[in-house]
C-alpha atoms as a PDB file:
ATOM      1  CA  UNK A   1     102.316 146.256  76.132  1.00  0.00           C
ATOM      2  CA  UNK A   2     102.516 149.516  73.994  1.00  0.00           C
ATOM      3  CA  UNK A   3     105.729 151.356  73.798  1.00  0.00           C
ATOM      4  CA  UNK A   4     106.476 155.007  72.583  1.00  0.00           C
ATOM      5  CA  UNK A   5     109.939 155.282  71.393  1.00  0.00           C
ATOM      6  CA  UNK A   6     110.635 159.054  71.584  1.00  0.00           C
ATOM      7  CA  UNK A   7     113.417 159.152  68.505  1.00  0.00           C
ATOM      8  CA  UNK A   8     112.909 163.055  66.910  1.00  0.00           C
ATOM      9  CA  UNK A   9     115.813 164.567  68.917  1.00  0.00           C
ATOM     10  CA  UNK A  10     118.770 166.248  67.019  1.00  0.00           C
ATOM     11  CA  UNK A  11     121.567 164.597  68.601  1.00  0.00           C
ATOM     12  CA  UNK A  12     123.797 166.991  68.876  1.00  0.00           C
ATOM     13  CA  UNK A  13     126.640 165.675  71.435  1.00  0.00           C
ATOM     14  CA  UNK A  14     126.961 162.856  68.541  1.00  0.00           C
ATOM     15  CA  UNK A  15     127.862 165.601  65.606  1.00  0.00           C
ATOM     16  CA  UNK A  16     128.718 165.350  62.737  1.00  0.00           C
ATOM     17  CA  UNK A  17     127.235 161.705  62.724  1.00  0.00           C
ATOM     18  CA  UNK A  18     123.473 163.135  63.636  1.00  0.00           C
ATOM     19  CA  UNK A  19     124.146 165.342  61.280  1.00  0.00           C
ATOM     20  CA  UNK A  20     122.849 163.235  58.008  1.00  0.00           C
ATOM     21  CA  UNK A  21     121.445 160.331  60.306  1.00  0.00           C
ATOM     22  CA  UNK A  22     119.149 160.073  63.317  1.00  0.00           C
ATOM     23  CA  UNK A  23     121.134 158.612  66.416  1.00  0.00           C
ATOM     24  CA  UNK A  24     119.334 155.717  66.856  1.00  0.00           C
ATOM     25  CA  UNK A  25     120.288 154.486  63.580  1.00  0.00           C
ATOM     26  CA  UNK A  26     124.038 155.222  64.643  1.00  0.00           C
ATOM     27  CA  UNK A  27     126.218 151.828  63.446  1.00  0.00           C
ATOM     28  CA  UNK A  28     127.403 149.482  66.847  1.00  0.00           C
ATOM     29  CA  UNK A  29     129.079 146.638  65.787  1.00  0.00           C
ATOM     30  CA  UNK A  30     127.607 146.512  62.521  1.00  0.00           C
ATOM     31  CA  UNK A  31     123.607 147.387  63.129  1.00  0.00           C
ATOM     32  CA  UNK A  32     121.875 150.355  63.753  1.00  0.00           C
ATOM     33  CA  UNK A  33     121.727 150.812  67.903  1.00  0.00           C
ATOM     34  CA  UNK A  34     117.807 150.205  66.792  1.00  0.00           C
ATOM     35  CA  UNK A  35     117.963 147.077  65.882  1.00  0.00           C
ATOM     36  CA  UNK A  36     119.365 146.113  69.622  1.00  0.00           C
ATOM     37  CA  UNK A  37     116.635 148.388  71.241  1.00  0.00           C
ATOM     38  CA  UNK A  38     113.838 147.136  69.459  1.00  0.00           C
ATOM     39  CA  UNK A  39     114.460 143.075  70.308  1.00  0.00           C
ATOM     40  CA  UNK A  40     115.401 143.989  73.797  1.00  0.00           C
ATOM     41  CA  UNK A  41     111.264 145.510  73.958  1.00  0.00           C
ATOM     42  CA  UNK A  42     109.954 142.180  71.688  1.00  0.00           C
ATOM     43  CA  UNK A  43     111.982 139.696  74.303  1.00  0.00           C
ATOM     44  CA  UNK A  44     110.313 141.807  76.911  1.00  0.00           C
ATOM     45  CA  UNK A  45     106.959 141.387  76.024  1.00  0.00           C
ATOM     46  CA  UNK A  46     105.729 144.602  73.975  1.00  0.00           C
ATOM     47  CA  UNK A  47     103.662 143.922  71.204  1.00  0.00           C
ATOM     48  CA  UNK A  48     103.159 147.392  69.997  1.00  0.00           C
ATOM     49  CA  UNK A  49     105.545 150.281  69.723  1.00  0.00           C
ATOM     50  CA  UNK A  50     104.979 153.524  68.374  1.00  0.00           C
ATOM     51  CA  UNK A  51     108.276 155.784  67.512  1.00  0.00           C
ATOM     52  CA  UNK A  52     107.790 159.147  67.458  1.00  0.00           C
ATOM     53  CA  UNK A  53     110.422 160.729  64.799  1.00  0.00           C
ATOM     54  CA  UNK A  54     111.893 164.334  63.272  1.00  0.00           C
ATOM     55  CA  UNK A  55     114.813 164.570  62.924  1.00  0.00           C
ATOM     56  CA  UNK A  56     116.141 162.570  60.225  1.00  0.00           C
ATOM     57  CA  UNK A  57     113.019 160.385  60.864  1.00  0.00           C
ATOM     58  CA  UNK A  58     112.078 159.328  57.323  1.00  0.00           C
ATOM     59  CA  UNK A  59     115.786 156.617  57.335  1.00  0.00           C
ATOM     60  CA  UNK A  60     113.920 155.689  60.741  1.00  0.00           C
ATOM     61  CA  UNK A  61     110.905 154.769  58.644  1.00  0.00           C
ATOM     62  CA  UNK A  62     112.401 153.604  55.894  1.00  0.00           C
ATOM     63  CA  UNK A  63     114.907 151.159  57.985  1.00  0.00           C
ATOM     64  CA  UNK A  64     112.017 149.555  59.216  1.00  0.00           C
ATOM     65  CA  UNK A  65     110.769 148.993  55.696  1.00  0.00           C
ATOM     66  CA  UNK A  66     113.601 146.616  54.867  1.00  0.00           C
ATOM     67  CA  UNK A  67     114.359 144.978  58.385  1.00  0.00           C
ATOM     68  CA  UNK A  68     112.417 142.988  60.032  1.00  0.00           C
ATOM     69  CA  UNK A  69     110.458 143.877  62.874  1.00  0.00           C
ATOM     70  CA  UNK A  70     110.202 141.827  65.547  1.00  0.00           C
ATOM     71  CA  UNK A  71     107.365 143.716  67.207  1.00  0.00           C
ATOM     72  CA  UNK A  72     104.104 142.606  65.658  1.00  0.00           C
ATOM     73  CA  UNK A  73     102.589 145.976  65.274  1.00  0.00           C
ATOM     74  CA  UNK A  74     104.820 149.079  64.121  1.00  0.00           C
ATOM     75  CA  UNK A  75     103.708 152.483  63.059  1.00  0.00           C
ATOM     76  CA  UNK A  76     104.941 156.306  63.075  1.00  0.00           C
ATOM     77  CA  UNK A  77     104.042 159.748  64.542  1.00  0.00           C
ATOM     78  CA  UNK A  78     105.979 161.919  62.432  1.00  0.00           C
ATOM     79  CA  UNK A  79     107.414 165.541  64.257  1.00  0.00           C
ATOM     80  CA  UNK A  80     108.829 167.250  61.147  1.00  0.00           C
ATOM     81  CA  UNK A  81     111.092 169.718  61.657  1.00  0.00           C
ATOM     82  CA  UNK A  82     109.578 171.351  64.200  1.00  0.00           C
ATOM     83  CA  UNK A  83     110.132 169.496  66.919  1.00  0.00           C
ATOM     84  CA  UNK A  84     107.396 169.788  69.978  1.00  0.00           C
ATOM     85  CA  UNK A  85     109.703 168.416  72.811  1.00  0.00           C
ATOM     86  CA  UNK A  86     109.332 165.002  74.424  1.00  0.00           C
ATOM     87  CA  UNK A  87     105.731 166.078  75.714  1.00  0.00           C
ATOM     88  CA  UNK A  88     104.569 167.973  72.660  1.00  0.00           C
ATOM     89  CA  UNK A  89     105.499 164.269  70.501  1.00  0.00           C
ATOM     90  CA  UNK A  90     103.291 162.406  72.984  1.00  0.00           C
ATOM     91  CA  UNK A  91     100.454 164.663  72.708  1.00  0.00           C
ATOM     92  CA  UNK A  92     100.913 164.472  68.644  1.00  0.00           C
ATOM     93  CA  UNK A  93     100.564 160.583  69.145  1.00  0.00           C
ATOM     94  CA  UNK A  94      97.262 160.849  70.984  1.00  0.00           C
ATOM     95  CA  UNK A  95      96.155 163.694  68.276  1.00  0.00           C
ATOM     96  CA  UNK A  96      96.836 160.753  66.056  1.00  0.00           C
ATOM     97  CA  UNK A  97      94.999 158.327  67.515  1.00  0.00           C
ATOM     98  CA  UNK A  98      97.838 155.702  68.287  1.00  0.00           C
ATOM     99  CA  UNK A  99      97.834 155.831  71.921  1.00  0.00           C
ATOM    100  CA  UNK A 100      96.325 152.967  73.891  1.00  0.00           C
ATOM    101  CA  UNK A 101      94.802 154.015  77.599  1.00  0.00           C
ATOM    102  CA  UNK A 102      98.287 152.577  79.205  1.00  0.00           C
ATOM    103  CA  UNK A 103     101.951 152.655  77.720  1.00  0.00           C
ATOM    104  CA  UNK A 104     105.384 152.807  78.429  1.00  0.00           C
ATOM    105  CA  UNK A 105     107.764 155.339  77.149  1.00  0.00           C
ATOM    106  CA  UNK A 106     111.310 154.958  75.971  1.00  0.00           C
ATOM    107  CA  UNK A 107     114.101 157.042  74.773  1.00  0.00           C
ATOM    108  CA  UNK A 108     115.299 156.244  70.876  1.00  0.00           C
ATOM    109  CA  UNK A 109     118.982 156.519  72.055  1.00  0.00           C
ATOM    110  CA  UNK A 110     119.079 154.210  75.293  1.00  0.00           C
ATOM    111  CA  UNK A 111     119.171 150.304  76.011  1.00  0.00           C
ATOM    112  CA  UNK A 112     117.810 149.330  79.558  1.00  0.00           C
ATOM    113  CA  UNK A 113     118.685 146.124  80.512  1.00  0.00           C
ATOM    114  CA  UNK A 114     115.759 145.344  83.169  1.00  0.00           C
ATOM    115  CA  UNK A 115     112.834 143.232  83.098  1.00  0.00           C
ATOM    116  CA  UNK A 116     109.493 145.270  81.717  1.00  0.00           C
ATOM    117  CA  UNK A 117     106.739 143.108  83.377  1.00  0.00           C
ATOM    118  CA  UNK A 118     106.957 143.276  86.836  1.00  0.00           C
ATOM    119  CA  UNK A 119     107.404 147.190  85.933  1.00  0.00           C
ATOM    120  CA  UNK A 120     104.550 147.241  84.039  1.00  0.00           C
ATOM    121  CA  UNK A 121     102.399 145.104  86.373  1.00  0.00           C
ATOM    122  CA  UNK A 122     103.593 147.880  89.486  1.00  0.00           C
ATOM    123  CA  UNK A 123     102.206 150.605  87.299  1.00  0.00           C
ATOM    124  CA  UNK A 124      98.707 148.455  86.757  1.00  0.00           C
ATOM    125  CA  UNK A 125      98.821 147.917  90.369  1.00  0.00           C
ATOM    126  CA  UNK A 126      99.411 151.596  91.564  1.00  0.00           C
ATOM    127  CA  UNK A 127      96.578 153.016  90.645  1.00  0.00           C
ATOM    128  CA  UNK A 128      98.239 156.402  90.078  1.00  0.00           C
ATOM    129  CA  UNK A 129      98.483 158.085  86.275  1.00  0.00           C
ATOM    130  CA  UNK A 130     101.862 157.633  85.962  1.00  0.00           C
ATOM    131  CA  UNK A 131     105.271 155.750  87.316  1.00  0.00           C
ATOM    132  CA  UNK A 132     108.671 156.729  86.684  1.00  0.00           C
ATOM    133  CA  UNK A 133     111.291 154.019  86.949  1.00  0.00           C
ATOM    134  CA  UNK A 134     114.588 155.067  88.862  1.00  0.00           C
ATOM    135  CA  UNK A 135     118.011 153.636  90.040  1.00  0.00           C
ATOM    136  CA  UNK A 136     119.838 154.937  93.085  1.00  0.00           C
ATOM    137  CA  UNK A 137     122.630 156.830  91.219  1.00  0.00           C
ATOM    138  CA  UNK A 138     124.370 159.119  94.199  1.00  0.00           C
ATOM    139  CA  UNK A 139     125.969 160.757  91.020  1.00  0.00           C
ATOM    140  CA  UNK A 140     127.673 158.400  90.011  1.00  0.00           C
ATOM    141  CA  UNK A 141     126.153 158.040  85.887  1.00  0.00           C
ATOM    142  CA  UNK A 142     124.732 161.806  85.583  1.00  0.00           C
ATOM    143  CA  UNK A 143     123.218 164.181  87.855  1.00  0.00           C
ATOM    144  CA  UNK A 144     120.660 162.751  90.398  1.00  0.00           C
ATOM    145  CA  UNK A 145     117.523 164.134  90.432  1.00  0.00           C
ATOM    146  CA  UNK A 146     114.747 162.080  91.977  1.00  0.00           C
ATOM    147  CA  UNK A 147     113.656 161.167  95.693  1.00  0.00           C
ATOM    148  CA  UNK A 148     112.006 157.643  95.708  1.00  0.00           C
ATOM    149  CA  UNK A 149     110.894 155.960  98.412  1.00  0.00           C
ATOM    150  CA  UNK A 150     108.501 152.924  99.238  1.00  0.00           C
ATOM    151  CA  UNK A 151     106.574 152.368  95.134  1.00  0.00           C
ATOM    152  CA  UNK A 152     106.781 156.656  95.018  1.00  0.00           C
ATOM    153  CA  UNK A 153     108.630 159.082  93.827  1.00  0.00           C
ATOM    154  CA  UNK A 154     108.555 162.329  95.989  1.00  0.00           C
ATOM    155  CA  UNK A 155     109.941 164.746  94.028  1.00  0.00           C
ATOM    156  CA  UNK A 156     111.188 164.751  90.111  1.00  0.00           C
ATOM    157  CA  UNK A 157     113.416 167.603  89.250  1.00  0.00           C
ATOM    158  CA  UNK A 158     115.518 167.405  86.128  1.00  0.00           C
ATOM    159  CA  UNK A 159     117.901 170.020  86.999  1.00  0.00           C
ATOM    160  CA  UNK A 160     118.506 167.637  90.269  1.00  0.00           C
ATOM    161  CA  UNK A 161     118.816 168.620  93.602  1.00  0.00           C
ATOM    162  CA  UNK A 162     121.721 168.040  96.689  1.00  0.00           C
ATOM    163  CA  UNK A 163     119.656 166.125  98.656  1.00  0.00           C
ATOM    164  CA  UNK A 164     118.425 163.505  95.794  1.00  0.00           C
ATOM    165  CA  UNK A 165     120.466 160.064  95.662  1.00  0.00           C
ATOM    166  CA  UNK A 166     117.929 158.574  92.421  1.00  0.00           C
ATOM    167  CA  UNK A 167     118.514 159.110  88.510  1.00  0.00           C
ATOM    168  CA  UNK A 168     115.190 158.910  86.403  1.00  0.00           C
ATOM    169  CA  UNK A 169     116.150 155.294  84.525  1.00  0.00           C
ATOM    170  CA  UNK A 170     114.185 156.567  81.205  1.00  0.00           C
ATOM    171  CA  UNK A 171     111.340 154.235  81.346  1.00  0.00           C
ATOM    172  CA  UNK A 172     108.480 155.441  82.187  1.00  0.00           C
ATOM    173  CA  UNK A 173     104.759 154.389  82.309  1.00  0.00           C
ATOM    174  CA  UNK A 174     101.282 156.935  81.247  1.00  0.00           C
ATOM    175  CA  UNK A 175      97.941 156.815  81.092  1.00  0.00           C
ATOM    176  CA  UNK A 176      96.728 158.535  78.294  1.00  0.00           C
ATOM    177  CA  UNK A 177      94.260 160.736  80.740  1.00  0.00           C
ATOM    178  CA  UNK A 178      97.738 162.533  82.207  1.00  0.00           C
ATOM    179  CA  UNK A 179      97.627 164.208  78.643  1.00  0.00           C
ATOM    180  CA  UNK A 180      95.066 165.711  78.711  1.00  0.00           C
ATOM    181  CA  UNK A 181      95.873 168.561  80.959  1.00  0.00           C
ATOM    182  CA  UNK A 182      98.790 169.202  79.056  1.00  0.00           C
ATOM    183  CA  UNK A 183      99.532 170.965  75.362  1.00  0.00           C
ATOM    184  CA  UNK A 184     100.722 173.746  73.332  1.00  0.00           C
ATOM    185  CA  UNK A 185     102.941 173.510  70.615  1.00  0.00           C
ATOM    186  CA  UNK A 186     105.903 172.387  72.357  1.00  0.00           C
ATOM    187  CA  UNK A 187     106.730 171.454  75.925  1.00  0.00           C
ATOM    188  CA  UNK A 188     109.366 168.582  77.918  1.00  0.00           C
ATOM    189  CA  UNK A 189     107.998 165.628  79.203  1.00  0.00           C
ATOM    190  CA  UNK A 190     110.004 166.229  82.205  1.00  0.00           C
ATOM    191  CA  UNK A 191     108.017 169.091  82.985  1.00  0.00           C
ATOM    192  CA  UNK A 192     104.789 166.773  83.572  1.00  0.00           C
ATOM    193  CA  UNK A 193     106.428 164.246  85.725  1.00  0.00           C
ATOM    194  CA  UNK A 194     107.910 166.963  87.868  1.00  0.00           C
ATOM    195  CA  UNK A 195     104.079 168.097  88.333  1.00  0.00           C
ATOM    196  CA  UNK A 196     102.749 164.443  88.718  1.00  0.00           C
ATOM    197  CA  UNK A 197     105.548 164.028  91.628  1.00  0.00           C
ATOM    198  CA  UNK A 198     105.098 167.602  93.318  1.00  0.00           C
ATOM    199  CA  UNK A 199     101.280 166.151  93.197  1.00  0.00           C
ATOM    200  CA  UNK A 200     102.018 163.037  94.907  1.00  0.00           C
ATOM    201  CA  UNK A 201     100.424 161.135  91.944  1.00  0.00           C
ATOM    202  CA  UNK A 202     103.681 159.725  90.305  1.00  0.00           C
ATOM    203  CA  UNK A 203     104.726 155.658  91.136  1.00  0.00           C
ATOM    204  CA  UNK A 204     107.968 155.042  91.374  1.00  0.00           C
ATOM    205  CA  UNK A 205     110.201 151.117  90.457  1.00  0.00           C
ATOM    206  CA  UNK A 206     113.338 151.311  91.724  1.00  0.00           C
ATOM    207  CA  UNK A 207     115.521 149.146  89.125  1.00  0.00           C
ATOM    208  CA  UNK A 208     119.388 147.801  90.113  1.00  0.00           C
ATOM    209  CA  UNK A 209     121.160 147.642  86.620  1.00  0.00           C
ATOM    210  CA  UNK A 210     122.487 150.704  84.959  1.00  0.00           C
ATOM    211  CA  UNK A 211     121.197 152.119  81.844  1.00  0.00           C
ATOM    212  CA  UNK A 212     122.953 152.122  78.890  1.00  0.00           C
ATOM    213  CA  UNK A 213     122.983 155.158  76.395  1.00  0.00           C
ATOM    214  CA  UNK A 214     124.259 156.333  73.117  1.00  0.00           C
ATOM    215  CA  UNK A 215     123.770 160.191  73.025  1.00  0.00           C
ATOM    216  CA  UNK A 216     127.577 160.186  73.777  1.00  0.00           C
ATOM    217  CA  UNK A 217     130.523 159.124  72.580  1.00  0.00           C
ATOM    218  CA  UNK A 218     131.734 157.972  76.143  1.00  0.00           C
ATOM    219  CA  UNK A 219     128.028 156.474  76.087  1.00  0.00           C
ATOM    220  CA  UNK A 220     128.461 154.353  72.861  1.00  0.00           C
ATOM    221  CA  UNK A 221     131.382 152.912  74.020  1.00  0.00           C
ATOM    222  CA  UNK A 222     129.901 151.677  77.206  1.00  0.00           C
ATOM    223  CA  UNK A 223     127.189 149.931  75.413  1.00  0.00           C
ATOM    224  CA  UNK A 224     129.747 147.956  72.525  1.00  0.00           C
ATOM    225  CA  UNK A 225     131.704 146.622  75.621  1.00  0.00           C
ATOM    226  CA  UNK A 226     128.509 146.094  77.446  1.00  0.00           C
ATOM    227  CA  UNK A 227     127.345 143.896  74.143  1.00  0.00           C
ATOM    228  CA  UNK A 228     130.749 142.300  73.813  1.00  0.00           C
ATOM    229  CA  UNK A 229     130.153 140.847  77.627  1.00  0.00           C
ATOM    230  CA  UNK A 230     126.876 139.584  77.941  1.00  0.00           C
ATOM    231  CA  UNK A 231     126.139 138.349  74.157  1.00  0.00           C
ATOM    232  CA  UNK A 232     122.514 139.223  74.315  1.00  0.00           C
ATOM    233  CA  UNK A 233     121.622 139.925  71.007  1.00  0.00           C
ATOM    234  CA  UNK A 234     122.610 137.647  67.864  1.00  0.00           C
ATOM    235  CA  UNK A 235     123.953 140.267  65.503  1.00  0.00           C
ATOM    236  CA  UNK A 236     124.594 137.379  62.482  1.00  0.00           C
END
């Protein structure tokens, strides 16, 4: 399995920390958040992950130069300053060359505790360009904004919507071909889901754990207690 982590983002609910480092290299208990994200995906079965980085994105780089991975394969698309948006940095990866025809796509600041193959093996099964994983939320993490029902998801809307009772999870799965009707120098990822759903052509997994992020500081304490309890990664 092939992974995009999409890691260029500013950060800026975590100022002044994102301010001289990117926020998936923010410190919990004593290793960069990446570290935890990136052997969650190896015990999970990817073998490939490209990150997609800007802001900041050179200490991503060069963190990876003196830890080791434990994905086999590793390599950069590098935004700059200008960032393109979470759509605009896949499109730069498949400019680049580093896409395979299927992959999954992560967020650089979130942990999501929940088993990759069978989600993968739905999205090989579904036939469809594209599936979207989701938890029934009813509001309860952050604003709902996805319908889901029976392997689909009906509607996407990021802004949400009253009658929605799902959260987007922030895993999702592509083939490369959804691309290709997209570009332009900069445009949201969120955008071409909401199409693929309005479309009828976007899979849905619903998942039952919550999602762990740390674009917040409410949000990186959540995920140190959540590491204290389960003891999931060895951090010696």
């Amino acid at each position: 399995m092939q992974c995009v982590i999409l890691a260029g983002g500013l950060g800026t609910r975590m100022r002044p920390l994102t301010d001289t480092i990117p926020k998936t290299l923010l410190p919990v208990r004593g290793r960069p958040f990446a570290y935890y994200q990136m052997h969650w995906l190896a015990s999970q079965g990817v073998t490939e992950v490209v990150y997609s980085i800007g802001h900041r994105g050179e200490m991503i780089r060069q963190y990876w130069e003196q830890e080791a991975s434990p994905i086999p394969s590793l390599c950069f698309v590098d935004e700059g300053e200008q960032l393109r948006g979470t759509g605009g940095a896949l499109s730069l990866a498949r400019e680049q060359g580093v896409l395979e025809d299927r992959f999954l796509v992560i967020y650089g600041d979130s942990f999501l505790p929940v088993r990759f193959a069978p989600i993968w093996q739905a999205f090989q099964a579904s036939g469809l360009p594209a599936l979207m994983t989701v938890l029934r939320n009813r509001g309860l993490w952050d604003r709902s904004n996805a319908s889901y029902q029976d392997g689909r998801v009906l509607l996407y809307n990021k802004a949400g919507g009253p009658d929605m009772e799902y959260i987007d999870y922030g895993l999702s799965a592509f083939r490369r071909e959804v691309l290709d009707a997209w570009g332009g120098p900069s445009y949201d990822l969120a955008n071409v889901l909401h199409d693929l759903s309005v479309k009828g052509r976007l899979a849905g997994f619903e998942v039952d754990r919550r999602f762990y992020e740390i674009g917040s500081p409410a949000g990186l304490r959540d995920f140190e207690q959540y590491l204290e309890q389960e003891e999931i990664i060895v951090t010696s």
